[in-house]
C-alpha atoms as a PDB file:
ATOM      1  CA  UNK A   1     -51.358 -16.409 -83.205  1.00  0.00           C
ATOM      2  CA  UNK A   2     -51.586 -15.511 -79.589  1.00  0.00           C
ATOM      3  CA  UNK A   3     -49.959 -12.424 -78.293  1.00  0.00           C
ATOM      4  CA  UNK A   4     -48.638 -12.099 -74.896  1.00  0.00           C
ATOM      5  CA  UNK A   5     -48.428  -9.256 -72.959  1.00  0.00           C
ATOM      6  CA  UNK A   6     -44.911  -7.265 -72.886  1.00  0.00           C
ATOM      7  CA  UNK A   7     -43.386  -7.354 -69.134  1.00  0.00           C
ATOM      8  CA  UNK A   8     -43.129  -4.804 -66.850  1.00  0.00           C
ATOM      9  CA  UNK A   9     -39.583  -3.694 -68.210  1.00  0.00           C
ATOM     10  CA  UNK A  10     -40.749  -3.617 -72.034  1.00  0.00           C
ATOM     11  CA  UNK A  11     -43.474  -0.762 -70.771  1.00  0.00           C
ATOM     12  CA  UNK A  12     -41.751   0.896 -69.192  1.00  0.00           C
ATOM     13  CA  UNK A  13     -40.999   4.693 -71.202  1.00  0.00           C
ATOM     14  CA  UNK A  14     -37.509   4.438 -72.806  1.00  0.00           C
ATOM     15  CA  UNK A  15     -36.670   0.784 -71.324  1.00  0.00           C
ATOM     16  CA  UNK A  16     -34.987  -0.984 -74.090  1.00  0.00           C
ATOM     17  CA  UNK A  17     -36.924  -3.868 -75.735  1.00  0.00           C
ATOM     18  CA  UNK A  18     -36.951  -6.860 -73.978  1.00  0.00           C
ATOM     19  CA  UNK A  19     -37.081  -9.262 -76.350  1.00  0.00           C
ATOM     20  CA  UNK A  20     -35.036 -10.614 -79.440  1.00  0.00           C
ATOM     21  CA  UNK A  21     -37.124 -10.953 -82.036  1.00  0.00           C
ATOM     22  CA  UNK A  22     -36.648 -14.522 -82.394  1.00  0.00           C
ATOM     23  CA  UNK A  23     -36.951 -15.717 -78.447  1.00  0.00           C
ATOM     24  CA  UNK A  24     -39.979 -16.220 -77.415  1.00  0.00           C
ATOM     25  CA  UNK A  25     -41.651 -14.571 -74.093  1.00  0.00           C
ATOM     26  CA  UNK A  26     -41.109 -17.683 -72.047  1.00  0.00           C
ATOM     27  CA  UNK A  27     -37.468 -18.099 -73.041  1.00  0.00           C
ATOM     28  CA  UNK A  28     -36.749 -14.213 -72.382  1.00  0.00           C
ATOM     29  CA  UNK A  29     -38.482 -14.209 -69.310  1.00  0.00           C
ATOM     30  CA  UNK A  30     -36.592 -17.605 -68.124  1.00  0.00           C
ATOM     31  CA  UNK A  31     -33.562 -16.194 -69.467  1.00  0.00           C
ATOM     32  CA  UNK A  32     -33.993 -12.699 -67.418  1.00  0.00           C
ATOM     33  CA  UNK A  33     -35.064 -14.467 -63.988  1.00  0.00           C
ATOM     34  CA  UNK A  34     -31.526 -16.641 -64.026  1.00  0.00           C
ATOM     35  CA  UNK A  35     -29.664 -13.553 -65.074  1.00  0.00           C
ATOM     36  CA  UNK A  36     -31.488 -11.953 -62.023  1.00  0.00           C
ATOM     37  CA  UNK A  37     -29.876 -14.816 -59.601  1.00  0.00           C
ATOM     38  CA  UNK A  38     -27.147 -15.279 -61.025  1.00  0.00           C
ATOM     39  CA  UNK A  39     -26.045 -11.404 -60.280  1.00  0.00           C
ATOM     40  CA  UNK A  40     -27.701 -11.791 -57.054  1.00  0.00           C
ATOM     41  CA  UNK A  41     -26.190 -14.226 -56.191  1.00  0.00           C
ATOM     42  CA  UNK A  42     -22.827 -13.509 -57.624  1.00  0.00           C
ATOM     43  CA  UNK A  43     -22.638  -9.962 -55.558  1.00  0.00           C
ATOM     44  CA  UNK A  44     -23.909 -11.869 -52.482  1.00  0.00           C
ATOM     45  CA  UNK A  45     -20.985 -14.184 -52.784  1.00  0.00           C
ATOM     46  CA  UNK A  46     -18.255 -11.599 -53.370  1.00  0.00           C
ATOM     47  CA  UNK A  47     -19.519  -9.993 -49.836  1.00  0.00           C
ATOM     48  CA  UNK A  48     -19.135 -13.449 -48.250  1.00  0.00           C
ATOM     49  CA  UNK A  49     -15.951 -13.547 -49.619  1.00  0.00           C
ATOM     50  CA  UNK A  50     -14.554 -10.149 -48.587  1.00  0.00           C
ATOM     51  CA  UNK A  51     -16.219 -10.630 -45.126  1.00  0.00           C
ATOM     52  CA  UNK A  52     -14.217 -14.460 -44.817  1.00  0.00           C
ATOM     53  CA  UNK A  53     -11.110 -12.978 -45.879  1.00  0.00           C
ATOM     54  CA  UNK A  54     -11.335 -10.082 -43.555  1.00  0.00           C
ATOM     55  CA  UNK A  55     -12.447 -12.390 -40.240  1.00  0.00           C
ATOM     56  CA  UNK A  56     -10.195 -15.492 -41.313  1.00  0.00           C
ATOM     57  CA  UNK A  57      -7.043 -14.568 -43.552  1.00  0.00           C
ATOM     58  CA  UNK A  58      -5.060 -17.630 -42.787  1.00  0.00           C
ATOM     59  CA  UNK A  59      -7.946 -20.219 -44.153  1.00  0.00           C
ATOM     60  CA  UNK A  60      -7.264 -21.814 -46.988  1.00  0.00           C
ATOM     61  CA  UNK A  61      -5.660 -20.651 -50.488  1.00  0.00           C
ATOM     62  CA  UNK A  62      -7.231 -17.203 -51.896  1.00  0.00           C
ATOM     63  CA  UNK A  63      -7.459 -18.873 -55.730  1.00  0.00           C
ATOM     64  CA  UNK A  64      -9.677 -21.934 -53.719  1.00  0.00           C
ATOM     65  CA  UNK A  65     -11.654 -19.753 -52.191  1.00  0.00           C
ATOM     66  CA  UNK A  66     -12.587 -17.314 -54.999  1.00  0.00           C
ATOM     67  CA  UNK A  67     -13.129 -20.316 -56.806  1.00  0.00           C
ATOM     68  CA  UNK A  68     -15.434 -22.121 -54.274  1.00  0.00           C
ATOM     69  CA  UNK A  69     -17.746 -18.258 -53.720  1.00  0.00           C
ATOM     70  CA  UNK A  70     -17.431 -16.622 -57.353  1.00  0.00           C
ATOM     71  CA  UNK A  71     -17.593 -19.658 -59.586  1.00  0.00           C
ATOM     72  CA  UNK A  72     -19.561 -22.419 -57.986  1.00  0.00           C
ATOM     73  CA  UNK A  73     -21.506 -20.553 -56.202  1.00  0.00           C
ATOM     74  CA  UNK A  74     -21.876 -16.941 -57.260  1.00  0.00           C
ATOM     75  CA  UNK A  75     -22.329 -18.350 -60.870  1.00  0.00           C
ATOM     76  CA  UNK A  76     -23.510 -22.048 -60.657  1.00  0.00           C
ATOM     77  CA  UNK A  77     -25.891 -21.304 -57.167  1.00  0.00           C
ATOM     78  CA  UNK A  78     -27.496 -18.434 -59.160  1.00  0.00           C
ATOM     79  CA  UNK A  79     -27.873 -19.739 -62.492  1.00  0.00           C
ATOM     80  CA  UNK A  80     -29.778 -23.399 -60.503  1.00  0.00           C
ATOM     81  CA  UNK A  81     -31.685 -21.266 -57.886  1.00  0.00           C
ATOM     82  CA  UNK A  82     -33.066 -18.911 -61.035  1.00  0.00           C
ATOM     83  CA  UNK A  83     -33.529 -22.251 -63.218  1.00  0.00           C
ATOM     84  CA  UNK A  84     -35.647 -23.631 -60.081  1.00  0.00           C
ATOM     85  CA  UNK A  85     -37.522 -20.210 -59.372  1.00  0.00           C
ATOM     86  CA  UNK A  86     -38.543 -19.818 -63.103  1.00  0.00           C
ATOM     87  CA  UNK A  87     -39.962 -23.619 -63.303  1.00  0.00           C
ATOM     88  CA  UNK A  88     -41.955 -22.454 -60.103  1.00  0.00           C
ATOM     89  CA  UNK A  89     -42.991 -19.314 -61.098  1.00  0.00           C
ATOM     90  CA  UNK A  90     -43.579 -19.136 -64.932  1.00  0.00           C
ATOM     91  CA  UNK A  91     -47.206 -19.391 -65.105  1.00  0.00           C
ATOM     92  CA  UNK A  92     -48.272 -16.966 -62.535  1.00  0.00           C
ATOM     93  CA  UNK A  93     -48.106 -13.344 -64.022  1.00  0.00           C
ATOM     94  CA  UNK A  94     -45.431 -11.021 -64.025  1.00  0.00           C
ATOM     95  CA  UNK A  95     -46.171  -8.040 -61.216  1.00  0.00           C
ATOM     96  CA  UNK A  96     -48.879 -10.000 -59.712  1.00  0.00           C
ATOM     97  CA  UNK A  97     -48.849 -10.123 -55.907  1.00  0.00           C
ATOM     98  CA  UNK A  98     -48.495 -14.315 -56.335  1.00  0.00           C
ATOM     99  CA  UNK A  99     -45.651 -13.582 -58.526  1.00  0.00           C
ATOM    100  CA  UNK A 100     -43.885 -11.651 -56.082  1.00  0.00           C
ATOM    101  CA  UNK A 101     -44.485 -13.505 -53.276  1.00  0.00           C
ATOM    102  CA  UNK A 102     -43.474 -17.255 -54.873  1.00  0.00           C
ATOM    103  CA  UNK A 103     -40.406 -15.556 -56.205  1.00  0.00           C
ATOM    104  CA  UNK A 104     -39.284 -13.702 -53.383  1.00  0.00           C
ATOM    105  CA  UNK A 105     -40.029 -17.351 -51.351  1.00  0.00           C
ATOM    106  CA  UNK A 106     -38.965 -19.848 -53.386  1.00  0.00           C
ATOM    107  CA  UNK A 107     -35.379 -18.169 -54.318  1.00  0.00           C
ATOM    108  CA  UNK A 108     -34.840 -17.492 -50.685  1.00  0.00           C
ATOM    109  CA  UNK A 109     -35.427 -21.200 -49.941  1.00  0.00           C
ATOM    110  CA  UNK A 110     -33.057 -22.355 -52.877  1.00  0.00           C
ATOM    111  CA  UNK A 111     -30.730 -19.639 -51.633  1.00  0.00           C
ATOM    112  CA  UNK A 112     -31.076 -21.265 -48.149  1.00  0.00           C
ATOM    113  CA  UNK A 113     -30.937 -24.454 -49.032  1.00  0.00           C
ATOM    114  CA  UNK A 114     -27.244 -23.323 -51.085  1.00  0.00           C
ATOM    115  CA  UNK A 115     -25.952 -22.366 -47.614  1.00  0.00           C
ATOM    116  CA  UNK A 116     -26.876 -25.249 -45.755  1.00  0.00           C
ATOM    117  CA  UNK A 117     -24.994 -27.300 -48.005  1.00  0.00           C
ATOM    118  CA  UNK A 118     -22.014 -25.107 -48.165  1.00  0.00           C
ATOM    119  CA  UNK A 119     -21.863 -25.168 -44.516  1.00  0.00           C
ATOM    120  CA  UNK A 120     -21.919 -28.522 -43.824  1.00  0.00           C
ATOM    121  CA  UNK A 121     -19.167 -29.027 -46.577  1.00  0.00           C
ATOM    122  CA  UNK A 122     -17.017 -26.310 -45.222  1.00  0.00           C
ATOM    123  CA  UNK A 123     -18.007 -27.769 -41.878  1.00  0.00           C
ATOM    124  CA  UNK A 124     -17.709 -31.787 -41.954  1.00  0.00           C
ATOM    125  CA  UNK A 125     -15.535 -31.911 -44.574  1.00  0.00           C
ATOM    126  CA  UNK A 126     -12.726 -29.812 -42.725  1.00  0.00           C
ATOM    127  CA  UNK A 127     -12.367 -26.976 -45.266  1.00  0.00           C
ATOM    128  CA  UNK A 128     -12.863 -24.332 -42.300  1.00  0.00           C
ATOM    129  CA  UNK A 129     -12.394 -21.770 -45.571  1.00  0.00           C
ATOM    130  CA  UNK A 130     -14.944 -19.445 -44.159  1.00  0.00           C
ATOM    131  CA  UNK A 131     -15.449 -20.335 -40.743  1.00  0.00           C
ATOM    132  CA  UNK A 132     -17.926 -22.489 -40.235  1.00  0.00           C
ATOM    133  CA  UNK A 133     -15.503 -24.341 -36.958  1.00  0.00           C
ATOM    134  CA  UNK A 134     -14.698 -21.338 -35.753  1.00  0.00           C
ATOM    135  CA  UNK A 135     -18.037 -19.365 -35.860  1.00  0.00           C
ATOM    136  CA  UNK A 136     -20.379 -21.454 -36.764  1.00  0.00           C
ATOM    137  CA  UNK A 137     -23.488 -19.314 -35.292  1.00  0.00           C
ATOM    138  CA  UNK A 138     -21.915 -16.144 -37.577  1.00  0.00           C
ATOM    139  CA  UNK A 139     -21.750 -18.277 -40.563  1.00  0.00           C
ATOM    140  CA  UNK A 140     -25.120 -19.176 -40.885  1.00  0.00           C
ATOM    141  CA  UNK A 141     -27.125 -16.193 -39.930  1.00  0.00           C
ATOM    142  CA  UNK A 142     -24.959 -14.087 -42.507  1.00  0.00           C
ATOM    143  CA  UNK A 143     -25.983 -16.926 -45.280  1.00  0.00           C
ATOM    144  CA  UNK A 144     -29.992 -17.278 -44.415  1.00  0.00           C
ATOM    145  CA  UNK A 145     -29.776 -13.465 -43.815  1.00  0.00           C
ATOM    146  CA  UNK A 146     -28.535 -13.470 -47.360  1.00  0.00           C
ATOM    147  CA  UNK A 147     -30.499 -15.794 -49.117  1.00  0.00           C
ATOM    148  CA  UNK A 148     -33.669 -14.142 -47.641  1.00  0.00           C
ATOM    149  CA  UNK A 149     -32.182 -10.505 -49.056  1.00  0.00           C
ATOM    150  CA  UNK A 150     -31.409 -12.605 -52.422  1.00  0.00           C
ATOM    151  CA  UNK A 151     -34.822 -13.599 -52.779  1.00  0.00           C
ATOM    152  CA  UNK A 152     -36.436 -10.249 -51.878  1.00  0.00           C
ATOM    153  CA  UNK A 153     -34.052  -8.306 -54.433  1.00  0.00           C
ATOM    154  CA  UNK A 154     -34.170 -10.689 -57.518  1.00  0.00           C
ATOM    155  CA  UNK A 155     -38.454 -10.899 -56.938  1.00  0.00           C
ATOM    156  CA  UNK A 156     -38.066  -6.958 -56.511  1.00  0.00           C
ATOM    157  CA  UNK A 157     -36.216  -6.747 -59.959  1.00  0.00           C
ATOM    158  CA  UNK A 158     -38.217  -9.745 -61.854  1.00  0.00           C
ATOM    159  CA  UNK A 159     -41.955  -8.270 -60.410  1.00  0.00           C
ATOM    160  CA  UNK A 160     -41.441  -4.480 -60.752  1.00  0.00           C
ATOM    161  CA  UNK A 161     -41.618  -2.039 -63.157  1.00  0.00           C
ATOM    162  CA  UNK A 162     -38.612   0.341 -61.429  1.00  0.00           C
ATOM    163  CA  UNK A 163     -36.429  -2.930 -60.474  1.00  0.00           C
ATOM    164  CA  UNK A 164     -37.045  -4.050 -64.305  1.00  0.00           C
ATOM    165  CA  UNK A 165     -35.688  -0.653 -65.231  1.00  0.00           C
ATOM    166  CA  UNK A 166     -32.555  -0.577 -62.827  1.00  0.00           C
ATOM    167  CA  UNK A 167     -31.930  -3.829 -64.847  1.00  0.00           C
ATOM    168  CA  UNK A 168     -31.931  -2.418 -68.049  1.00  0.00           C
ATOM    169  CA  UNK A 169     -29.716   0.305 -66.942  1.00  0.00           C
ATOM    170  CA  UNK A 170     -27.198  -1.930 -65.819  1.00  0.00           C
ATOM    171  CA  UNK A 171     -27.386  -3.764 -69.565  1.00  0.00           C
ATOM    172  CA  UNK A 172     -28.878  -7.123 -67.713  1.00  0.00           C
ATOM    173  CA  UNK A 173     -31.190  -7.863 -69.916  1.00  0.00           C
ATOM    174  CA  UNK A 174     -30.001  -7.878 -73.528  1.00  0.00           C
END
Protein backbone atom coordinates (compact mmCIF):
# COMPACT_ATOMS: atom_id res chain seq x y z
CA UNK A 1 0.00 0.00 0.00
CA UNK A 2 1.47 3.35 -0.74
CA UNK A 3 1.39 6.06 1.81
CA UNK A 4 1.21 9.62 0.97
CA UNK A 5 2.49 12.29 2.74
CA UNK A 6 0.01 14.30 5.22
CA UNK A 7 -0.40 18.11 3.91
CA UNK A 8 0.84 21.00 5.29
CA UNK A 9 -2.35 21.50 7.58
CA UNK A 10 -2.29 17.75 8.97
CA UNK A 11 1.47 18.73 10.42
CA UNK A 12 0.89 21.28 11.60
CA UNK A 13 0.95 21.01 15.95
CA UNK A 14 -2.71 20.84 17.12
CA UNK A 15 -4.30 21.29 13.44
CA UNK A 16 -7.16 18.95 13.36
CA UNK A 17 -6.82 15.88 11.08
CA UNK A 18 -7.33 16.46 7.69
CA UNK A 19 -8.66 13.58 6.51
CA UNK A 20 -11.78 11.23 7.01
CA UNK A 21 -10.70 8.08 7.34
CA UNK A 22 -12.43 6.82 4.42
CA UNK A 23 -11.51 9.77 1.68
CA UNK A 24 -8.67 9.37 0.17
CA UNK A 25 -5.72 12.16 -0.08
CA UNK A 26 -6.71 13.17 -3.57
CA UNK A 27 -10.40 13.53 -2.77
CA UNK A 28 -9.57 15.61 0.56
CA UNK A 29 -7.18 17.63 -1.07
CA UNK A 30 -9.72 18.31 -4.17
CA UNK A 31 -12.34 18.72 -1.73
CA UNK A 32 -10.22 21.44 0.43
CA UNK A 33 -8.94 23.47 -2.77
CA UNK A 34 -12.88 24.08 -3.94
CA UNK A 35 -13.80 24.84 -0.38
CA UNK A 36 -10.80 27.32 -0.60
CA UNK A 37 -12.57 29.13 -3.80
CA UNK A 38 -15.57 28.77 -3.05
CA UNK A 39 -15.06 31.06 0.31
CA UNK A 40 -12.84 33.12 -1.70
CA UNK A 41 -14.79 33.67 -3.90
CA UNK A 42 -17.97 33.91 -1.97
CA UNK A 43 -16.39 36.90 0.36
CA UNK A 44 -15.07 38.51 -2.86
CA UNK A 45 -18.57 38.61 -4.18
CA UNK A 46 -20.32 39.94 -1.07
CA UNK A 47 -17.70 43.05 -1.36
CA UNK A 48 -18.79 43.49 -5.00
CA UNK A 49 -22.06 43.46 -3.86
CA UNK A 50 -21.90 45.95 -0.98
CA UNK A 51 -19.64 48.19 -3.18
CA UNK A 52 -22.65 48.00 -6.28
CA UNK A 53 -25.24 48.71 -3.88
CA UNK A 54 -23.44 51.57 -2.31
CA UNK A 55 -22.33 53.31 -5.96
CA UNK A 56 -25.70 52.24 -7.79
CA UNK A 57 -28.83 51.76 -5.39
CA UNK A 58 -31.45 52.21 -8.01
CA UNK A 59 -30.08 49.12 -10.35
CA UNK A 60 -31.99 46.40 -10.45
CA UNK A 61 -33.98 44.32 -7.65
CA UNK A 62 -31.77 43.59 -4.34
CA UNK A 63 -33.15 39.63 -4.29
CA UNK A 64 -31.64 39.59 -8.30
CA UNK A 65 -28.72 40.87 -7.40
CA UNK A 66 -27.80 38.84 -4.28
CA UNK A 67 -28.80 36.11 -6.31
CA UNK A 68 -26.65 36.89 -9.44
CA UNK A 69 -23.12 37.72 -6.73
CA UNK A 70 -23.82 35.19 -3.71
CA UNK A 71 -25.29 32.22 -5.52
CA UNK A 72 -24.02 32.01 -9.04
CA UNK A 73 -21.16 33.42 -8.53
CA UNK A 74 -19.89 33.50 -4.97
CA UNK A 75 -20.92 29.74 -4.83
CA UNK A 76 -21.04 28.32 -8.44
CA UNK A 77 -17.71 30.70 -9.72
CA UNK A 78 -15.82 29.27 -6.69
CA UNK A 79 -16.81 25.81 -6.55
CA UNK A 80 -15.79 25.67 -11.02
CA UNK A 81 -12.65 27.91 -10.60
CA UNK A 82 -11.45 25.39 -7.51
CA UNK A 83 -12.74 22.26 -9.67
CA UNK A 84 -10.46 23.77 -12.63
CA UNK A 85 -7.42 24.76 -10.28
CA UNK A 86 -7.36 21.25 -8.61
CA UNK A 87 -7.42 19.34 -12.20
CA UNK A 88 -4.37 21.76 -12.90
CA UNK A 89 -2.64 21.49 -9.92
CA UNK A 90 -3.07 17.98 -8.31
CA UNK A 91 0.07 16.39 -9.22
CA UNK A 92 2.53 19.00 -8.35
CA UNK A 93 3.21 18.91 -4.49
CA UNK A 94 1.57 20.64 -1.87
CA UNK A 95 4.00 23.75 -0.54
CA UNK A 96 6.18 23.43 -3.46
CA UNK A 97 7.13 26.72 -5.13
CA UNK A 98 5.28 25.16 -8.60
CA UNK A 99 2.38 24.54 -6.45
CA UNK A 100 2.08 27.95 -5.37
CA UNK A 101 2.75 29.58 -8.30
CA UNK A 102 0.15 27.38 -10.75
CA UNK A 103 -2.41 27.91 -8.06
CA UNK A 104 -2.04 31.38 -7.34
CA UNK A 105 -2.06 31.72 -11.57
CA UNK A 106 -4.40 29.55 -12.72
CA UNK A 107 -7.32 30.62 -10.10
CA UNK A 108 -6.61 34.20 -10.88
CA UNK A 109 -7.14 33.46 -14.60
CA UNK A 110 -10.45 31.42 -13.92
CA UNK A 111 -11.30 34.24 -11.53
CA UNK A 112 -10.61 36.63 -14.48
CA UNK A 113 -12.04 34.91 -16.92
CA UNK A 114 -15.55 34.86 -14.29
CA UNK A 115 -15.46 38.67 -14.60
CA UNK A 116 -15.11 39.03 -18.12
CA UNK A 117 -18.10 37.13 -18.62
CA UNK A 118 -20.09 38.80 -15.98
CA UNK A 119 -19.28 42.02 -17.50
CA UNK A 120 -20.17 41.54 -20.78
CA UNK A 121 -23.56 40.02 -19.52
CA UNK A 122 -24.22 42.86 -17.21
CA UNK A 123 -22.93 44.94 -20.09
CA UNK A 124 -24.57 43.72 -23.56
CA UNK A 125 -27.28 42.21 -22.14
CA UNK A 126 -28.61 45.54 -20.45
CA UNK A 127 -28.66 44.36 -16.81
CA UNK A 128 -26.53 47.59 -15.79
CA UNK A 129 -26.96 45.72 -12.07
CA UNK A 130 -23.50 46.73 -11.13
CA UNK A 131 -22.43 49.24 -13.43
CA UNK A 132 -20.79 48.07 -16.06
CA UNK A 133 -22.73 51.25 -18.55
CA UNK A 134 -22.12 53.55 -16.21
CA UNK A 135 -18.47 52.83 -15.12
CA UNK A 136 -17.30 50.50 -17.09
CA UNK A 137 -13.38 51.30 -16.45
CA UNK A 138 -14.34 50.90 -12.37
CA UNK A 139 -16.00 47.68 -13.00
CA UNK A 140 -13.35 45.85 -14.37
CA UNK A 141 -10.28 46.88 -12.53
CA UNK A 142 -12.21 46.11 -9.15
CA UNK A 143 -12.98 42.41 -10.74
CA UNK A 144 -9.25 41.55 -12.25
CA UNK A 145 -8.00 43.36 -9.07
CA UNK A 146 -10.07 40.73 -7.36
CA UNK A 147 -9.54 37.73 -9.11
CA UNK A 148 -5.73 38.35 -8.91
CA UNK A 149 -6.23 38.82 -4.79
CA UNK A 150 -8.53 35.51 -5.11
CA UNK A 151 -5.88 33.61 -6.56
CA UNK A 152 -3.05 34.85 -4.30
CA UNK A 153 -5.23 34.13 -1.02
CA UNK A 154 -6.75 30.64 -1.89
CA UNK A 155 -2.80 29.47 -3.21
CA UNK A 156 -1.70 31.24 0.19
CA UNK A 157 -4.22 28.99 2.18
CA UNK A 158 -3.93 25.64 -0.12
CA UNK A 159 0.33 25.96 -0.19
CA UNK A 160 1.05 27.06 3.42
CA UNK A 161 1.39 25.66 6.54
CA UNK A 162 -0.06 29.05 8.57
CA UNK A 163 -2.88 29.67 5.73
CA UNK A 164 -3.72 25.74 6.19
CA UNK A 165 -4.05 26.52 9.86
CA UNK A 166 -6.21 29.81 9.60
CA UNK A 167 -8.41 27.26 7.68
CA UNK A 168 -8.79 24.91 10.25
CA UNK A 169 -9.58 27.57 12.67
CA UNK A 170 -12.31 28.78 10.75
CA UNK A 171 -13.75 24.87 10.63
CA UNK A 172 -13.04 24.86 6.57
CA UNK A 173 -11.79 21.84 6.34
CA UNK A 174 -13.83 19.14 8.06
Amino acid sequence: METTPLSPMARQPGAAAVRSPEASPAETRAANTIKVFVLTGFVGEAAFLVLGLVLFPDHGPLLWRMVWTLGLCGIGMGAAVGALTFLTTSRLPLGSRSAYVATAGGGAVLYGVCQTLCWSLDHNVGLNYWGSQDMPVLFLVKGYAGALLGGLLASFHLNSATGAAMMCRLKVFR
